[in-house]
C-alpha atoms as a PDB file:
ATOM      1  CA  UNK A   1       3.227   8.255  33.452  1.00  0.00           C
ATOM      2  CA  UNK A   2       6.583   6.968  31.998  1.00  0.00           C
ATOM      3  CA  UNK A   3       5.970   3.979  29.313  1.00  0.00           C
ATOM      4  CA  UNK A   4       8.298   1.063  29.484  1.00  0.00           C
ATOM      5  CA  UNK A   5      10.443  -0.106  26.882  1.00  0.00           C
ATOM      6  CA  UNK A   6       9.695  -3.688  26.074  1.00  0.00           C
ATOM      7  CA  UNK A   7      12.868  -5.502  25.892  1.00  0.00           C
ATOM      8  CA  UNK A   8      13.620  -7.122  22.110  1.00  0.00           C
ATOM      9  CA  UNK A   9      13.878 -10.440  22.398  1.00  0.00           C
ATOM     10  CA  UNK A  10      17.167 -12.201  20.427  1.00  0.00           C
ATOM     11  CA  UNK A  11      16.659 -13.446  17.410  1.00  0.00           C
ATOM     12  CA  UNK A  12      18.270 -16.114  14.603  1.00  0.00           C
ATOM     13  CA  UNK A  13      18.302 -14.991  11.426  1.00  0.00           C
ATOM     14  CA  UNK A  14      15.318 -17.763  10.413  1.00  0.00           C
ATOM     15  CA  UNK A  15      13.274 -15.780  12.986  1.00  0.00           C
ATOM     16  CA  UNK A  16      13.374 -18.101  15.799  1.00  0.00           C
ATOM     17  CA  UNK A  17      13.170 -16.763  19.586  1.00  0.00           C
ATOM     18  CA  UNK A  18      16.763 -17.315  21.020  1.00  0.00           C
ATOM     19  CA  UNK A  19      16.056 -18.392  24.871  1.00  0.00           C
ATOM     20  CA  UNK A  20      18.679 -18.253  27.919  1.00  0.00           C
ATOM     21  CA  UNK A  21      18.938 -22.151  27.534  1.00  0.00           C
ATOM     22  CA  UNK A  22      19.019 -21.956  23.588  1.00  0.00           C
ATOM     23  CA  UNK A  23      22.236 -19.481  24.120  1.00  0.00           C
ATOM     24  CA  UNK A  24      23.481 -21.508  26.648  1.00  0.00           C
ATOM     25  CA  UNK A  25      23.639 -24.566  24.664  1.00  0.00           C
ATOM     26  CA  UNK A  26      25.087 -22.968  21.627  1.00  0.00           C
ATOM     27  CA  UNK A  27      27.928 -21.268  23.856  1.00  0.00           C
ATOM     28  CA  UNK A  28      28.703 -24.404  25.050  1.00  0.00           C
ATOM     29  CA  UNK A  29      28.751 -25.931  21.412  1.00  0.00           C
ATOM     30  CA  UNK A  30      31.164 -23.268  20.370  1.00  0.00           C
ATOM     31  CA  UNK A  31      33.211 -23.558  23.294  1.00  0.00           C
ATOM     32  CA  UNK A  32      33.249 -27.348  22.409  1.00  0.00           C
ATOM     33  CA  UNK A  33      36.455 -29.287  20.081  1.00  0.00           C
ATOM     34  CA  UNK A  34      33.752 -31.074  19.214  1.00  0.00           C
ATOM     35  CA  UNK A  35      33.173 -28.577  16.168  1.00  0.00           C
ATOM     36  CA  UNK A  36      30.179 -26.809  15.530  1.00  0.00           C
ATOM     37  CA  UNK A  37      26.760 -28.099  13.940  1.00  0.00           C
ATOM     38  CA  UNK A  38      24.896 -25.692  11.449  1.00  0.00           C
ATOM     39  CA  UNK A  39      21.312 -25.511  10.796  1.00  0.00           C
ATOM     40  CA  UNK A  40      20.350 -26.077   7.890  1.00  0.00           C
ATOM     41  CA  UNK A  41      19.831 -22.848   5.609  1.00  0.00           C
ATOM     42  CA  UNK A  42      17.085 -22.244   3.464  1.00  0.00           C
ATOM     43  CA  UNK A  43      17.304 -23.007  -0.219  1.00  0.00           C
ATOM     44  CA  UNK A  44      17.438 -19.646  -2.051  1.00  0.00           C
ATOM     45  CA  UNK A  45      15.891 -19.522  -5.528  1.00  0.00           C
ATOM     46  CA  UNK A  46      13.602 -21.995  -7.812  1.00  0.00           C
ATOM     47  CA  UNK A  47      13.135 -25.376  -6.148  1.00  0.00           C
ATOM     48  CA  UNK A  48      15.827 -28.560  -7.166  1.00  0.00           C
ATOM     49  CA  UNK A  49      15.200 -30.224 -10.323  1.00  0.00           C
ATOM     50  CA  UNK A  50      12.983 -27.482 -11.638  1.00  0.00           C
ATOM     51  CA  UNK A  51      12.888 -27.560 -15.090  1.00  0.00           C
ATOM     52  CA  UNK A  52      11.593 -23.532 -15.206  1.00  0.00           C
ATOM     53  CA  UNK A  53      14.837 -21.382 -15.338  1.00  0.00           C
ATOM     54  CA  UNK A  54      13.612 -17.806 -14.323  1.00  0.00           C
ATOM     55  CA  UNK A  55      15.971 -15.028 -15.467  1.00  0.00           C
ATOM     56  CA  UNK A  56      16.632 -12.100 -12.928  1.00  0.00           C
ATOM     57  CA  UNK A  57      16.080  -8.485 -13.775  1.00  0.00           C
ATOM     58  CA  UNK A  58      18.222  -5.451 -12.280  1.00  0.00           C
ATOM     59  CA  UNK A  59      16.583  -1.896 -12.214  1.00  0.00           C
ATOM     60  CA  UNK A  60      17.144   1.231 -10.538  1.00  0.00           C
ATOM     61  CA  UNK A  61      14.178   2.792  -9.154  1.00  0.00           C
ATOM     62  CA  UNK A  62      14.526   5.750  -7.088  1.00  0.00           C
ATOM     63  CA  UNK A  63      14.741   5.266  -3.268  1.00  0.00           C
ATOM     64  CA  UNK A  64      10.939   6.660  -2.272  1.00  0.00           C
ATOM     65  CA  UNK A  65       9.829   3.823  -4.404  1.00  0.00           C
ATOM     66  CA  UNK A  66      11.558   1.449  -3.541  1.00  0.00           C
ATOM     67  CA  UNK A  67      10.621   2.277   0.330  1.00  0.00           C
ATOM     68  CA  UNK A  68       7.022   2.353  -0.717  1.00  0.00           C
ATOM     69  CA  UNK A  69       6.994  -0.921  -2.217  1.00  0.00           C
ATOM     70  CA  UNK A  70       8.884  -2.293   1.043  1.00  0.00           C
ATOM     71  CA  UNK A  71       6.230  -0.963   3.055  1.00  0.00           C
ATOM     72  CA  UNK A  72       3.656  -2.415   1.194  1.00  0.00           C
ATOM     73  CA  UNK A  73       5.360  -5.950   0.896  1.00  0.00           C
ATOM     74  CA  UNK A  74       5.673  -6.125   4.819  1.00  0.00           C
ATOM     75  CA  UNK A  75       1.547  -4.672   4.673  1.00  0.00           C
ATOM     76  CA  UNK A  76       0.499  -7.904   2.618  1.00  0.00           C
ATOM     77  CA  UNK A  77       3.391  -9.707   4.204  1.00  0.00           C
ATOM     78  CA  UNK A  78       4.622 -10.288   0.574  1.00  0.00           C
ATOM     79  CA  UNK A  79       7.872  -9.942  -0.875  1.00  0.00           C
ATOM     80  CA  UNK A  80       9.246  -7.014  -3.033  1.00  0.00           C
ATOM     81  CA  UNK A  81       9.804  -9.125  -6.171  1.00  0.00           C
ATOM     82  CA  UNK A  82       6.083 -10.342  -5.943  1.00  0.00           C
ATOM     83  CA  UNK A  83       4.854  -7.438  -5.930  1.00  0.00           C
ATOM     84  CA  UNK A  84       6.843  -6.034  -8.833  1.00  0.00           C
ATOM     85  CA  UNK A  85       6.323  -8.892 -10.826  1.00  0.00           C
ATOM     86  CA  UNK A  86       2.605  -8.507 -10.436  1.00  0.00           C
ATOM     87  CA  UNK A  87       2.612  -4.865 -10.986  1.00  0.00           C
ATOM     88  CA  UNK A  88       4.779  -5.540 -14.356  1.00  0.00           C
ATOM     89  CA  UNK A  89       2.491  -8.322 -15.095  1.00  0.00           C
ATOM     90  CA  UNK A  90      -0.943  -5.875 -14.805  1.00  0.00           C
ATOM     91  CA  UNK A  91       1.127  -2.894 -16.610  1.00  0.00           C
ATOM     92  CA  UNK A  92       1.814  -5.651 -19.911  1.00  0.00           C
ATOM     93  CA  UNK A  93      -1.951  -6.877 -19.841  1.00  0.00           C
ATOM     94  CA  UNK A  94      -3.253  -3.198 -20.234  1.00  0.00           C
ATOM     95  CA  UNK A  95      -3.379  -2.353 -24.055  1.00  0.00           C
END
């Protein structure tokens, strides 16, 4: 028996489910000379008025890694730098 392809649904980029009447609407505010009204985006990095300034770190790993830790990020449903900062964290309290 032939297996049906589920249809992917539309997506923002904050994850939300866009609907026929969600597109609608948002055509309509485009089409508009009203001007168009942006979400909000998420803040990216440490919280306002935090008085802990965190340094970033660039590294090259090589690219099986780097897939392996992605894979286990979206597993724990983590992020890549968590996990890296935790694995650095365990490597430093070894002696």
């Amino acid at each position: 028996m032939a297996t049906v392809k589920r249809r992917k649904l539309p997506r923002t980029w904050s994850g939300k489910v866009v609907t026929d009447e969600a597109a609608d609407r948002l055509a309509d505010e485009i089409e508009s000379t009203d001007g168009i009204k942006w979400e909000r985006r998420r803040p990216v990095g440490p919280p306002r008025g935090a008085d802990l300034i965190v340094p970033r770190v660039g590294l090259r790993i090589p690219s099986d890694l780097r897939a392996a830790i992605q894979d286990r990020a979206n597993r724990e449903r983590r992020t890549v730098s968590d996990l890296t900062r935790e694995a650095l964290e365990k490597l430093l309290r070894e002696p």
